[in-house]
PDB file of N, CA and C in Angstrom:
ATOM      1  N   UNK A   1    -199.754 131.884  83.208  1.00  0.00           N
ATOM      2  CA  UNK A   1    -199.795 132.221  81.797  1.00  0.00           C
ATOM      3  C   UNK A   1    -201.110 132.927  81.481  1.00  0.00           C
ATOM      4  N   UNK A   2    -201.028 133.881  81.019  1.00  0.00           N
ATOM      5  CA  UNK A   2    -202.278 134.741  80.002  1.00  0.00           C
ATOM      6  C   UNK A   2    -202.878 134.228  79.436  1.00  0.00           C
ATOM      7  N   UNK A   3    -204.132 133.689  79.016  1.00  0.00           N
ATOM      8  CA  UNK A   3    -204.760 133.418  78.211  1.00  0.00           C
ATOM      9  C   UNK A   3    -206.633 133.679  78.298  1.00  0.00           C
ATOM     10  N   UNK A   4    -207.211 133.790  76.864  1.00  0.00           N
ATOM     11  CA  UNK A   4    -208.709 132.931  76.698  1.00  0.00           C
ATOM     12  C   UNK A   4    -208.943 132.315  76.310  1.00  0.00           C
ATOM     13  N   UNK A   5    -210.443 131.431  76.859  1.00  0.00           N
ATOM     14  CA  UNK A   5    -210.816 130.408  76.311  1.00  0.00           C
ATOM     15  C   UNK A   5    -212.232 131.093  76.392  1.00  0.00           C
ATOM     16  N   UNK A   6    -212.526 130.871  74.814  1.00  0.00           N
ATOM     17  CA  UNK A   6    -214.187 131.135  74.415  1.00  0.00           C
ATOM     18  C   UNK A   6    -214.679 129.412  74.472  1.00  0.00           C
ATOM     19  N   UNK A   7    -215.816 129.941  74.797  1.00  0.00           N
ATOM     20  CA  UNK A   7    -216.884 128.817  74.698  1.00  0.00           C
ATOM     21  C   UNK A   7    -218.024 129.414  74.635  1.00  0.00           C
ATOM     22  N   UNK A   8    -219.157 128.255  74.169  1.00  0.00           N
ATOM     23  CA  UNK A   8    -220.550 128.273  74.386  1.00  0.00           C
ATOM     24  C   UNK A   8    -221.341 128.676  72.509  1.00  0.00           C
ATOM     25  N   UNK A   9    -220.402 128.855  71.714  1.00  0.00           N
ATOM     26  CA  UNK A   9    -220.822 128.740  70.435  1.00  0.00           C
ATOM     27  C   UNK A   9    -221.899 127.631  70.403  1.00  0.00           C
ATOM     28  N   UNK A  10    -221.997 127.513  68.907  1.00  0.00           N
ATOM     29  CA  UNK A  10    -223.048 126.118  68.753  1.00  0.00           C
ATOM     30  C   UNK A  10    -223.867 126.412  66.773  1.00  0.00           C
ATOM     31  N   UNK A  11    -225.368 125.829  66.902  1.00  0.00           N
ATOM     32  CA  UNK A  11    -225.925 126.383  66.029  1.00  0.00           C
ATOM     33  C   UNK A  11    -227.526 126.754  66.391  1.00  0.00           C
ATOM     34  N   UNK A  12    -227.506 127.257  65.775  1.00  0.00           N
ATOM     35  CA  UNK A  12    -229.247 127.805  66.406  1.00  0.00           C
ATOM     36  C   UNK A  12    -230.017 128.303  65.333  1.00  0.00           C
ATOM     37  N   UNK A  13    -231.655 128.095  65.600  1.00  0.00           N
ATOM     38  CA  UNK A  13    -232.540 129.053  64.713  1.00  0.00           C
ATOM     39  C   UNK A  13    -232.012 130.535  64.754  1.00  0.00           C
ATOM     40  N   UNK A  14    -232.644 130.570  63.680  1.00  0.00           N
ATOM     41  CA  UNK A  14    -232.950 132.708  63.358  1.00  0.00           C
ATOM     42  C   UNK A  14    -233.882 133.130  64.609  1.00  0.00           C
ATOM     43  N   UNK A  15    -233.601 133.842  65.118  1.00  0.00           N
ATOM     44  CA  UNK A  15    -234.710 134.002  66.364  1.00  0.00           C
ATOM     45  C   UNK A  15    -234.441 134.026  67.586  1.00  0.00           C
ATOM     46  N   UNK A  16    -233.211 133.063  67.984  1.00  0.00           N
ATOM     47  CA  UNK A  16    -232.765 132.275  69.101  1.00  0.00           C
ATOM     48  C   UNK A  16    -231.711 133.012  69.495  1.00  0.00           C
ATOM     49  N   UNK A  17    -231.144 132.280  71.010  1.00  0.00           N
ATOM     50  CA  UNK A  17    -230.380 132.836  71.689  1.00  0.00           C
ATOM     51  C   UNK A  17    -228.639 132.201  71.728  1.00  0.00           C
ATOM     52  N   UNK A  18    -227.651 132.924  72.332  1.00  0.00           N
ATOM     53  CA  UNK A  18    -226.696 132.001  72.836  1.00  0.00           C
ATOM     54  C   UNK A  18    -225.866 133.148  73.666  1.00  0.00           C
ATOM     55  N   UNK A  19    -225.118 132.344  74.529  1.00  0.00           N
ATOM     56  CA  UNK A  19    -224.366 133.296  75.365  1.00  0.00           C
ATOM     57  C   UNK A  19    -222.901 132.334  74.999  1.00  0.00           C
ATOM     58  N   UNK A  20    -221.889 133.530  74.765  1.00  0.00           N
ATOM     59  CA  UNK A  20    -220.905 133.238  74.812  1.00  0.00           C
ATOM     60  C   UNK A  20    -219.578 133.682  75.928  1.00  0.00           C
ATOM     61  N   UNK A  21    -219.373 132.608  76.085  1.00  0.00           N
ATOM     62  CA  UNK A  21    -217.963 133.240  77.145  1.00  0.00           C
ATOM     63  C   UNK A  21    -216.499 133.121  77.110  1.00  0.00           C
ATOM     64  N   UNK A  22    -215.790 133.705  77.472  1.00  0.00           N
ATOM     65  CA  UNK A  22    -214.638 133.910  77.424  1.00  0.00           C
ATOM     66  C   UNK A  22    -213.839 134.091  78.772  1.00  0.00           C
ATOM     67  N   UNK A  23    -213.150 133.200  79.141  1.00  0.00           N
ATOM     68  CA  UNK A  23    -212.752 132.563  80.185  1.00  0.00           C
ATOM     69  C   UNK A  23    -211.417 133.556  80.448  1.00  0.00           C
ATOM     70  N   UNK A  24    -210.893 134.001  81.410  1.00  0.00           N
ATOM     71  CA  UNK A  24    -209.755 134.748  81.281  1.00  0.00           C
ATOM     72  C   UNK A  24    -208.276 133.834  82.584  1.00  0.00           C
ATOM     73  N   UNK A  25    -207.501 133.891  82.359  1.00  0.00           N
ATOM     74  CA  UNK A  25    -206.406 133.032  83.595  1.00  0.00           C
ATOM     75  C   UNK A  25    -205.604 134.297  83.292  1.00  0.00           C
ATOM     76  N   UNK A  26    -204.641 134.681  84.329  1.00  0.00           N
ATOM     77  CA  UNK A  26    -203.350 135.118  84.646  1.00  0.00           C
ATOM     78  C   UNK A  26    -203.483 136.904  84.753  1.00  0.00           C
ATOM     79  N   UNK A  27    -204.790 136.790  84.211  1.00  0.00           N
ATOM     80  CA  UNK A  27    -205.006 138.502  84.828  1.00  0.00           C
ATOM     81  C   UNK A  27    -206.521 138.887  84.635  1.00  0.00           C
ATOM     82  N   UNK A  28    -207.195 140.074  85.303  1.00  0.00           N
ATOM     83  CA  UNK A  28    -208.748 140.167  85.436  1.00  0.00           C
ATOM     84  C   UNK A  28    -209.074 140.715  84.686  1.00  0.00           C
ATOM     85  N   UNK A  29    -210.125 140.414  83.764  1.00  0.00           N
ATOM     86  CA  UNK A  29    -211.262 141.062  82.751  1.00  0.00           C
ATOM     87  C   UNK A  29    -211.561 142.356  82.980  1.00  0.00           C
ATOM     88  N   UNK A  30    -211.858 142.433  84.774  1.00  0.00           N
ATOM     89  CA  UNK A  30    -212.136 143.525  84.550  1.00  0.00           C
ATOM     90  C   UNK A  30    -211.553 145.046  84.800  1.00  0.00           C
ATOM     91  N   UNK A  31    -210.566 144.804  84.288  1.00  0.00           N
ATOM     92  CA  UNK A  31    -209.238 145.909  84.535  1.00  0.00           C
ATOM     93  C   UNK A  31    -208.998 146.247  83.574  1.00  0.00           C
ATOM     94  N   UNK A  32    -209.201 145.622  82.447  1.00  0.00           N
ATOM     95  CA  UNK A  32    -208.701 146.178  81.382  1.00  0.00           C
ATOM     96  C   UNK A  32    -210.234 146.513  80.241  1.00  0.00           C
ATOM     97  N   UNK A  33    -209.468 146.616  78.937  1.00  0.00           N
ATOM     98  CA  UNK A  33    -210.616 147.041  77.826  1.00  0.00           C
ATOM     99  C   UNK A  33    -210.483 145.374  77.044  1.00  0.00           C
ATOM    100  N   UNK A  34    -211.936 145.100  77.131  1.00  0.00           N
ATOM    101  CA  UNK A  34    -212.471 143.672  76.517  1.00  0.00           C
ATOM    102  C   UNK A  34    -213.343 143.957  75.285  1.00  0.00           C
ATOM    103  N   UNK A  35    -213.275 142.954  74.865  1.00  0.00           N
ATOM    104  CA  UNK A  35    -213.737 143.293  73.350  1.00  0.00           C
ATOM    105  C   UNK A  35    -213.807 142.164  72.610  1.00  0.00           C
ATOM    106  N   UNK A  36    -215.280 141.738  71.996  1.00  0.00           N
ATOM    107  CA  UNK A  36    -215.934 140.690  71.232  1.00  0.00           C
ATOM    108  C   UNK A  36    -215.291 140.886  69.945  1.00  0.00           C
ATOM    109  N   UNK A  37    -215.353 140.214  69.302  1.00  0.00           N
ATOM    110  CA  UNK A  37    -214.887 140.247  67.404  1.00  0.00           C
ATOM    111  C   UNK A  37    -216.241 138.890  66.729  1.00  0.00           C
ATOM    112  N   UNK A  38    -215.661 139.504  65.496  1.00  0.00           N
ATOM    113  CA  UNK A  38    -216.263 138.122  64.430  1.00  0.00           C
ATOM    114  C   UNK A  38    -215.805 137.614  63.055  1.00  0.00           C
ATOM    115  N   UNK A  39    -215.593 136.995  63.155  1.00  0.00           N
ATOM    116  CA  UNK A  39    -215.149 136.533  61.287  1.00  0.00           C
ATOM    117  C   UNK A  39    -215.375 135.756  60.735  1.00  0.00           C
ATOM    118  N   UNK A  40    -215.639 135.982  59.065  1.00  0.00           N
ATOM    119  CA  UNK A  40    -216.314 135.149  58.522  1.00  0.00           C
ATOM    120  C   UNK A  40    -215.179 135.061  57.422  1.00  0.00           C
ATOM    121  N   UNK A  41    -215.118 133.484  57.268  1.00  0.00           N
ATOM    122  CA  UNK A  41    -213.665 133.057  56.401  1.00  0.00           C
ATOM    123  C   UNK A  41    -214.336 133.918  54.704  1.00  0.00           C
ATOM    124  N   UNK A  42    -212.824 134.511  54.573  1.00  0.00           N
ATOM    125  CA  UNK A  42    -213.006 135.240  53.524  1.00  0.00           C
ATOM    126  C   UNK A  42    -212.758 136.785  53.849  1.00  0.00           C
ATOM    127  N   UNK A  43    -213.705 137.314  55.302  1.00  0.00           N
ATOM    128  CA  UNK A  43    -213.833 138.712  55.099  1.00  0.00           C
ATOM    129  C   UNK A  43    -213.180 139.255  56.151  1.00  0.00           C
ATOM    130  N   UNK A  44    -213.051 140.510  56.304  1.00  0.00           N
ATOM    131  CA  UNK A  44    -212.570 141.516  57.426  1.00  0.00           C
ATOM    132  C   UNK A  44    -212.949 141.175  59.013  1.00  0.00           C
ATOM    133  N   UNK A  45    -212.221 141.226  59.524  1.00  0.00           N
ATOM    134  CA  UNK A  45    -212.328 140.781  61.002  1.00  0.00           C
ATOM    135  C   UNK A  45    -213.525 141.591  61.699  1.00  0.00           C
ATOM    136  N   UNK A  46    -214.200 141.949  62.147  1.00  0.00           N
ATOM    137  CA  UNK A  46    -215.537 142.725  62.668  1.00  0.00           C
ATOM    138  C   UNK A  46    -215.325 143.034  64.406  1.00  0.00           C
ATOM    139  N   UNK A  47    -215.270 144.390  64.676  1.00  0.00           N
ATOM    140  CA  UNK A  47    -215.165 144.582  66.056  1.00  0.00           C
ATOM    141  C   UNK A  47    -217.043 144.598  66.305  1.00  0.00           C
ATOM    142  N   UNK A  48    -217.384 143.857  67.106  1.00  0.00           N
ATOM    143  CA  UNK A  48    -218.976 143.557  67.517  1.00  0.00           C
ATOM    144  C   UNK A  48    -218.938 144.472  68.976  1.00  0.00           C
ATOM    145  N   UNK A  49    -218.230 144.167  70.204  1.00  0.00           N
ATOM    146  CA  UNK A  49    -218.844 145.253  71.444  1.00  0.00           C
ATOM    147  C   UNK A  49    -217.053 145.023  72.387  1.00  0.00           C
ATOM    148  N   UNK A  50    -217.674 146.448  73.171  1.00  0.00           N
ATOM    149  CA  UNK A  50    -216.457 146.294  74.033  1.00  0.00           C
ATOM    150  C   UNK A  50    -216.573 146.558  75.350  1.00  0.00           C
ATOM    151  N   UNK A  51    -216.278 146.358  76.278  1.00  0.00           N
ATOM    152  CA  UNK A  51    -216.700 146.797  77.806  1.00  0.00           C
ATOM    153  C   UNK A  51    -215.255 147.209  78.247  1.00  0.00           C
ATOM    154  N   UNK A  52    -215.585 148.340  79.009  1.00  0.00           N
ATOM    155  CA  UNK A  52    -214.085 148.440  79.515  1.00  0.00           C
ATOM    156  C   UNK A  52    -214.073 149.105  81.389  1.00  0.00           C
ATOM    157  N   UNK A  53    -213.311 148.150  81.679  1.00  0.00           N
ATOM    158  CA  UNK A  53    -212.823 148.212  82.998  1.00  0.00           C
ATOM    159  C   UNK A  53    -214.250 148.017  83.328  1.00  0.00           C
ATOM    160  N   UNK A  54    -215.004 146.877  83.078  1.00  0.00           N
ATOM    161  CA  UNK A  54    -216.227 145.903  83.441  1.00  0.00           C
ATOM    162  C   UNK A  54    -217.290 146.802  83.064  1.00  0.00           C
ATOM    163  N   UNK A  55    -217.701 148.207  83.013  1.00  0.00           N
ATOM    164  CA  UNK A  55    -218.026 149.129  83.095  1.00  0.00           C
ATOM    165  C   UNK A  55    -218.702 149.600  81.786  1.00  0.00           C
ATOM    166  N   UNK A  56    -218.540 150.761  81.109  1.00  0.00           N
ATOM    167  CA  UNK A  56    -219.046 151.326  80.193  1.00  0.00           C
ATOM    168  C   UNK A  56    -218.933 150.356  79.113  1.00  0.00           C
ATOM    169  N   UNK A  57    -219.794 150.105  78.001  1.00  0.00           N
ATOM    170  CA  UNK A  57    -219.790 149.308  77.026  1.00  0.00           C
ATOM    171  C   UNK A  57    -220.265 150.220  75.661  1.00  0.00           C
ATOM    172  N   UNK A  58    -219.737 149.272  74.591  1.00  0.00           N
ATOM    173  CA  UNK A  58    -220.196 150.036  73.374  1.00  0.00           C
ATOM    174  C   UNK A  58    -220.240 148.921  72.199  1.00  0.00           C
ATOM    175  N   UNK A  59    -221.165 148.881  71.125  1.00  0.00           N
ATOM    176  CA  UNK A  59    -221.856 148.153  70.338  1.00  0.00           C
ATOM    177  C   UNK A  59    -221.584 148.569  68.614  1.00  0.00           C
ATOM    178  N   UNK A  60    -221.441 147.387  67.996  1.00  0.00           N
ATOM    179  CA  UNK A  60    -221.181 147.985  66.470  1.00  0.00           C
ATOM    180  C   UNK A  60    -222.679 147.833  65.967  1.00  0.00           C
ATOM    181  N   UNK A  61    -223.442 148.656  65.390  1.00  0.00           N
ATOM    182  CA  UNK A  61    -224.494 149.368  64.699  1.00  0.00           C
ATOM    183  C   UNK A  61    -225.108 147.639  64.566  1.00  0.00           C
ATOM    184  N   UNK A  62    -224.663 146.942  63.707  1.00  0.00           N
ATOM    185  CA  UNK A  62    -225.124 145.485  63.422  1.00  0.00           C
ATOM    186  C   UNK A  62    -225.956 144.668  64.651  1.00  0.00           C
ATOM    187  N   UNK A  63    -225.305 144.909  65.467  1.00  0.00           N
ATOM    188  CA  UNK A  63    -225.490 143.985  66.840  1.00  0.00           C
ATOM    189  C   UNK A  63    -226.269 145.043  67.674  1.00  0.00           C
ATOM    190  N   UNK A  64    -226.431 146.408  67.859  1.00  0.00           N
ATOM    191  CA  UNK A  64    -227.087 146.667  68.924  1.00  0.00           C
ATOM    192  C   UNK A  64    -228.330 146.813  69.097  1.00  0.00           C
ATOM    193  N   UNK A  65    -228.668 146.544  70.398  1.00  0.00           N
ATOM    194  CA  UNK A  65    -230.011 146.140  70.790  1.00  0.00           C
ATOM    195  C   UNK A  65    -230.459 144.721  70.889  1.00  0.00           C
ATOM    196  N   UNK A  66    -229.631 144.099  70.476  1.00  0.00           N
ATOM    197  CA  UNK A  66    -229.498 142.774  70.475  1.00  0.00           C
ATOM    198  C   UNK A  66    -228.325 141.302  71.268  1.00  0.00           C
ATOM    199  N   UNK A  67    -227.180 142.138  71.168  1.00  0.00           N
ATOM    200  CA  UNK A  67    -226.015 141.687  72.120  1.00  0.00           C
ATOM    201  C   UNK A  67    -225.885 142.117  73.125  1.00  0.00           C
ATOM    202  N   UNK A  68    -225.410 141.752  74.245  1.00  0.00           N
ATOM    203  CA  UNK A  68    -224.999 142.308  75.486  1.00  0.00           C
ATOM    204  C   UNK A  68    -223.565 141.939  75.481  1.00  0.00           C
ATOM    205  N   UNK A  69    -222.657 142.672  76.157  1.00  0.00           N
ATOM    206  CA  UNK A  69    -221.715 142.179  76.688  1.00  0.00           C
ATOM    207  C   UNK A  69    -221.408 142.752  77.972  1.00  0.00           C
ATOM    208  N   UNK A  70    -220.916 141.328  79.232  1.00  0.00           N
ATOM    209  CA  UNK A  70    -220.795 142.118  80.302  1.00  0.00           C
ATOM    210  C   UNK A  70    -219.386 140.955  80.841  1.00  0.00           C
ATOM    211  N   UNK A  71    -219.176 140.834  82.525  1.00  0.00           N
ATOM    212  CA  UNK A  71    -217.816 140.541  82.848  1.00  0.00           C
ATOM    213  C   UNK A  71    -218.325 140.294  84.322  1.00  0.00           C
ATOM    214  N   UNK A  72    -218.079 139.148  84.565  1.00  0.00           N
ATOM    215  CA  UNK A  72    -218.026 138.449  86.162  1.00  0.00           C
ATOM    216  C   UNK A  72    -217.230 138.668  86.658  1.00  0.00           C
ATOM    217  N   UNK A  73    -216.611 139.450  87.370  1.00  0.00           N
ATOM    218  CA  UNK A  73    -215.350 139.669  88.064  1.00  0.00           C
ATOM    219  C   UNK A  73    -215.121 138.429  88.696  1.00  0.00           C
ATOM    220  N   UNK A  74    -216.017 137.602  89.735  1.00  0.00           N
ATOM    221  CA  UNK A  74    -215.600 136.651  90.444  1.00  0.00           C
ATOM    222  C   UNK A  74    -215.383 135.413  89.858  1.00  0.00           C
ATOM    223  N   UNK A  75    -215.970 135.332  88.543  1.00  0.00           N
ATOM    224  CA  UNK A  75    -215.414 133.823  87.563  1.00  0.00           C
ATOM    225  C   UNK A  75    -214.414 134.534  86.950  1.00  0.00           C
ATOM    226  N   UNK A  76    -214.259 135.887  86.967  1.00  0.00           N
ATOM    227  CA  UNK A  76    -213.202 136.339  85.892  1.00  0.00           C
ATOM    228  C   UNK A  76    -213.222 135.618  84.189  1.00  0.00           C
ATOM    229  N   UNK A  77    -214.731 136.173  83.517  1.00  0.00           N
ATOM    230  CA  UNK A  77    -215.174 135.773  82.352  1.00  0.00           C
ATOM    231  C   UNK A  77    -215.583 137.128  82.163  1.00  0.00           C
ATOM    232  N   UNK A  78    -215.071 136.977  80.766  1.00  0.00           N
ATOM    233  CA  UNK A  78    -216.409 137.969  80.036  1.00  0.00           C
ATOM    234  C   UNK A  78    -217.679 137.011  79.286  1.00  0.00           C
ATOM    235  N   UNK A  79    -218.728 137.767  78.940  1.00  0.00           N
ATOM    236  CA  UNK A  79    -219.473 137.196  78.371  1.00  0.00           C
ATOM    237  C   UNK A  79    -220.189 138.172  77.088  1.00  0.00           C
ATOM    238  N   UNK A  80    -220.720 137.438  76.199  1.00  0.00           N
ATOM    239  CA  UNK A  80    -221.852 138.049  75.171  1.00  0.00           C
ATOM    240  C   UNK A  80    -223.028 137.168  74.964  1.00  0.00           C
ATOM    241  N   UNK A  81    -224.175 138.223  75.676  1.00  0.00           N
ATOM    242  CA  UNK A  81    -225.402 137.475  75.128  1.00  0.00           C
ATOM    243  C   UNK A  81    -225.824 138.159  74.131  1.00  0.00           C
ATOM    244  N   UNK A  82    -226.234 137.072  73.136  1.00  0.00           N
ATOM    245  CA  UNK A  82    -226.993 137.250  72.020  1.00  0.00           C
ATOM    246  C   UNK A  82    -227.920 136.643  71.661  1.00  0.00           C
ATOM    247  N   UNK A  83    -228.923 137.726  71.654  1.00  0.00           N
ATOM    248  CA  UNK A  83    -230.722 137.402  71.449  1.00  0.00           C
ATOM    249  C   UNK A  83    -231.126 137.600  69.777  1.00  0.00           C
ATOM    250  N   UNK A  84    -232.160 137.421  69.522  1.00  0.00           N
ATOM    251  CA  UNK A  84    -232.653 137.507  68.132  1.00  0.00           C
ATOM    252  C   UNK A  84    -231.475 137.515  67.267  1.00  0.00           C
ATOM    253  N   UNK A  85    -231.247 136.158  66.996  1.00  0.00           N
ATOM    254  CA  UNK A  85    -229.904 135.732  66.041  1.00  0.00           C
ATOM    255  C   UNK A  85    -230.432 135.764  64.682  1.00  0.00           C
ATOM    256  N   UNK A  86    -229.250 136.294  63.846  1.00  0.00           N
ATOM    257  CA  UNK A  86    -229.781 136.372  62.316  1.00  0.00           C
ATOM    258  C   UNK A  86    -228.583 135.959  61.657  1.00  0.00           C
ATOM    259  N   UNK A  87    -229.498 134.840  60.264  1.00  0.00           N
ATOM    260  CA  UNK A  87    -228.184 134.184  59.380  1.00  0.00           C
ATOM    261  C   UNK A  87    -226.723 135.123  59.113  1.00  0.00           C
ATOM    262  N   UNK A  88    -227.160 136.518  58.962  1.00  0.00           N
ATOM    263  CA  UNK A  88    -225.683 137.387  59.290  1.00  0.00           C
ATOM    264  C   UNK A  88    -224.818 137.134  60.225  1.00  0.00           C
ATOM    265  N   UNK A  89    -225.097 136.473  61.337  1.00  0.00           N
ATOM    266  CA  UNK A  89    -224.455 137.030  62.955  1.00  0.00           C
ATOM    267  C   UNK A  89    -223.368 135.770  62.639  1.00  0.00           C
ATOM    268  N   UNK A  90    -223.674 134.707  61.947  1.00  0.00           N
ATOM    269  CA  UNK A  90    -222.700 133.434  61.650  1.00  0.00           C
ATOM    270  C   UNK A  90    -221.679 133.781  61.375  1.00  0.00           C
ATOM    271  N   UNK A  91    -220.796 133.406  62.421  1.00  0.00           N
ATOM    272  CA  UNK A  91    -218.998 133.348  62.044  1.00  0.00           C
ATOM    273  C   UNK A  91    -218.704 132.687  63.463  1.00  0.00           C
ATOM    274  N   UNK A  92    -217.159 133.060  63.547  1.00  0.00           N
ATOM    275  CA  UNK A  92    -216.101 132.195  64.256  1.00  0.00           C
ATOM    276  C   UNK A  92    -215.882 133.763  65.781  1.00  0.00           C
ATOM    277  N   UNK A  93    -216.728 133.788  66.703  1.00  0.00           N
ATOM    278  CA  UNK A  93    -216.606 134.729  67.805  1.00  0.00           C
ATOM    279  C   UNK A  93    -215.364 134.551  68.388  1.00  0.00           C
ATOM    280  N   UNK A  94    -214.084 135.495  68.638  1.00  0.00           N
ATOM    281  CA  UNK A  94    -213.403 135.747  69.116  1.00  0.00           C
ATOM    282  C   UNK A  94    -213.173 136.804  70.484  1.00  0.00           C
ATOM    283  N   UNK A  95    -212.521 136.327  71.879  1.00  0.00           N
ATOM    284  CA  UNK A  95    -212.524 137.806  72.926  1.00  0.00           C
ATOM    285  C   UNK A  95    -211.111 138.015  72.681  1.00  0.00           C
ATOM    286  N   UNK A  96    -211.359 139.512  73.065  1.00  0.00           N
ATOM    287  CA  UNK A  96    -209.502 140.182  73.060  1.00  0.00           C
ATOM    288  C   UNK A  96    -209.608 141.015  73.604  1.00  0.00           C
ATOM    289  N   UNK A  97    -208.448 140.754  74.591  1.00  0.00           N
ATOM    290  CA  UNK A  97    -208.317 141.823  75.679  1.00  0.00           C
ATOM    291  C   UNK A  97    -206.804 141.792  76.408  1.00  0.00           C
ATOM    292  N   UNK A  98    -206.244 143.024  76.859  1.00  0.00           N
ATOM    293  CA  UNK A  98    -204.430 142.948  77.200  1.00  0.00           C
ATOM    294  C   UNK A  98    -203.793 142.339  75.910  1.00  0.00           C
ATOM    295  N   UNK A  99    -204.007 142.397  74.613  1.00  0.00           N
ATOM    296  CA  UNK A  99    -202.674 142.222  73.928  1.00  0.00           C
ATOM    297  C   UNK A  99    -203.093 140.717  73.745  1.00  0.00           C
ATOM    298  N   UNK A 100    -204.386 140.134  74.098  1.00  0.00           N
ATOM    299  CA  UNK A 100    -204.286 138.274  73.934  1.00  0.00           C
ATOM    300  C   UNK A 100    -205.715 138.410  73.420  1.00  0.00           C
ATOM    301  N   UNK A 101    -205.780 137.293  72.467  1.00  0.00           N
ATOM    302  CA  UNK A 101    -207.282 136.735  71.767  1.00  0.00           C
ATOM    303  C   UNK A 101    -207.369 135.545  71.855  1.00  0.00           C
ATOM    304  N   UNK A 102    -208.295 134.800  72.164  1.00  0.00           N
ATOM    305  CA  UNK A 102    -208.710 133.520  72.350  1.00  0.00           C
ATOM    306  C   UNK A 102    -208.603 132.754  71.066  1.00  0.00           C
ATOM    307  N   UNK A 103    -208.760 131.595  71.042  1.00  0.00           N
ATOM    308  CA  UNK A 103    -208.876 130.390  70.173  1.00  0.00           C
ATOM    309  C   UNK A 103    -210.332 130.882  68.843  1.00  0.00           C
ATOM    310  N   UNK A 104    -211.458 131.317  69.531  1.00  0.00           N
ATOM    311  CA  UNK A 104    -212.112 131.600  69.008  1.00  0.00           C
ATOM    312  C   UNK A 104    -213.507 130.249  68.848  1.00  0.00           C
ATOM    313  N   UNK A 105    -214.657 130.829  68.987  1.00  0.00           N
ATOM    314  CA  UNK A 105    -215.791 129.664  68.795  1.00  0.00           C
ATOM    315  C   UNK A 105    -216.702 129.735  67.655  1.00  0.00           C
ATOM    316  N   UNK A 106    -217.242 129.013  66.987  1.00  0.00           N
ATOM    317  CA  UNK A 106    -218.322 129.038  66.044  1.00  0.00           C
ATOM    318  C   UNK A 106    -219.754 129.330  66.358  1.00  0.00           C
ATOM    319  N   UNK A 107    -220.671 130.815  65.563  1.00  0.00           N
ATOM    320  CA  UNK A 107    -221.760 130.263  65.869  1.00  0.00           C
ATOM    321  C   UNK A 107    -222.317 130.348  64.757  1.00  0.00           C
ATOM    322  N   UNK A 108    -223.327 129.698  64.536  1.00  0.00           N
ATOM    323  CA  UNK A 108    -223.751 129.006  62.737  1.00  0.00           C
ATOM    324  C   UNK A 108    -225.545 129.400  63.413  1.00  0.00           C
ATOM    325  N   UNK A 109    -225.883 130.117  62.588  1.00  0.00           N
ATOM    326  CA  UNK A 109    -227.337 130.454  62.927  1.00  0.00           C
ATOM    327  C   UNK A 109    -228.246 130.301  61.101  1.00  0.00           C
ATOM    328  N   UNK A 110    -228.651 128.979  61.842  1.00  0.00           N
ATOM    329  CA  UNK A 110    -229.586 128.492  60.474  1.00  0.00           C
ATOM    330  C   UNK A 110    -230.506 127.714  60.295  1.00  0.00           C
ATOM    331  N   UNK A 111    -231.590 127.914  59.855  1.00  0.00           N
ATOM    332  CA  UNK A 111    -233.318 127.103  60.149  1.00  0.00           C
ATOM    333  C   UNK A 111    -232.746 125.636  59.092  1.00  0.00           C
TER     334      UNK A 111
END
């Protein structure tokens, strides 16, 4: 069966770090086009970064210089690190990739 599982949300200072991952079963991350999201109850869903075919990546204006996103072929995960967190970056992180989106994780960034 297809699926993701995000993990590694949490809460953190303004300032701070977290890496999030996204676990992939029944087919490889890095074959296809992957892609972070965000949402904050109430508003428009937010495309944040995308890597495709493990490879070239690209960043929404908000997040860059600050997120990474990259893809373990051999855990078959994607991941997003995110450095210098700001009370904006708070919402519910979602991965999507082949037609499937994960459960989705929380990250709450607040002193």
């Amino acid at each position: 069966q297809e699926r993701l599982v995000e993990s590694g949300g949490g809460v953190v200072q303004p300032g701070g770090s977290l890496r999030l991952s996204c676990a992939a079963s029944g087919f490889a991350v890095g074959s296809y086009y992957m892609s972070w999201y965000r949402q904050v109850p109430g508003k428009e869903r937010e495309w944040v970064a995308r890597i495709i075919f493990g490879g070239s990546t690209s960043y929404a204006d908000s997040v860059k210089g600050r997120f990474t996103i990259s893809v373990d072929n051999a855990k078959n995960t994607l991941y997003l690190q995110m450095n210098n967190l700001k009370p904006d970056d708070t919402a519910v992180y979602s991965c999507q990739g082949n037609f499937i989106r994960g459960q989705g994780t929380q990250v709450t960034v607040s002193s």
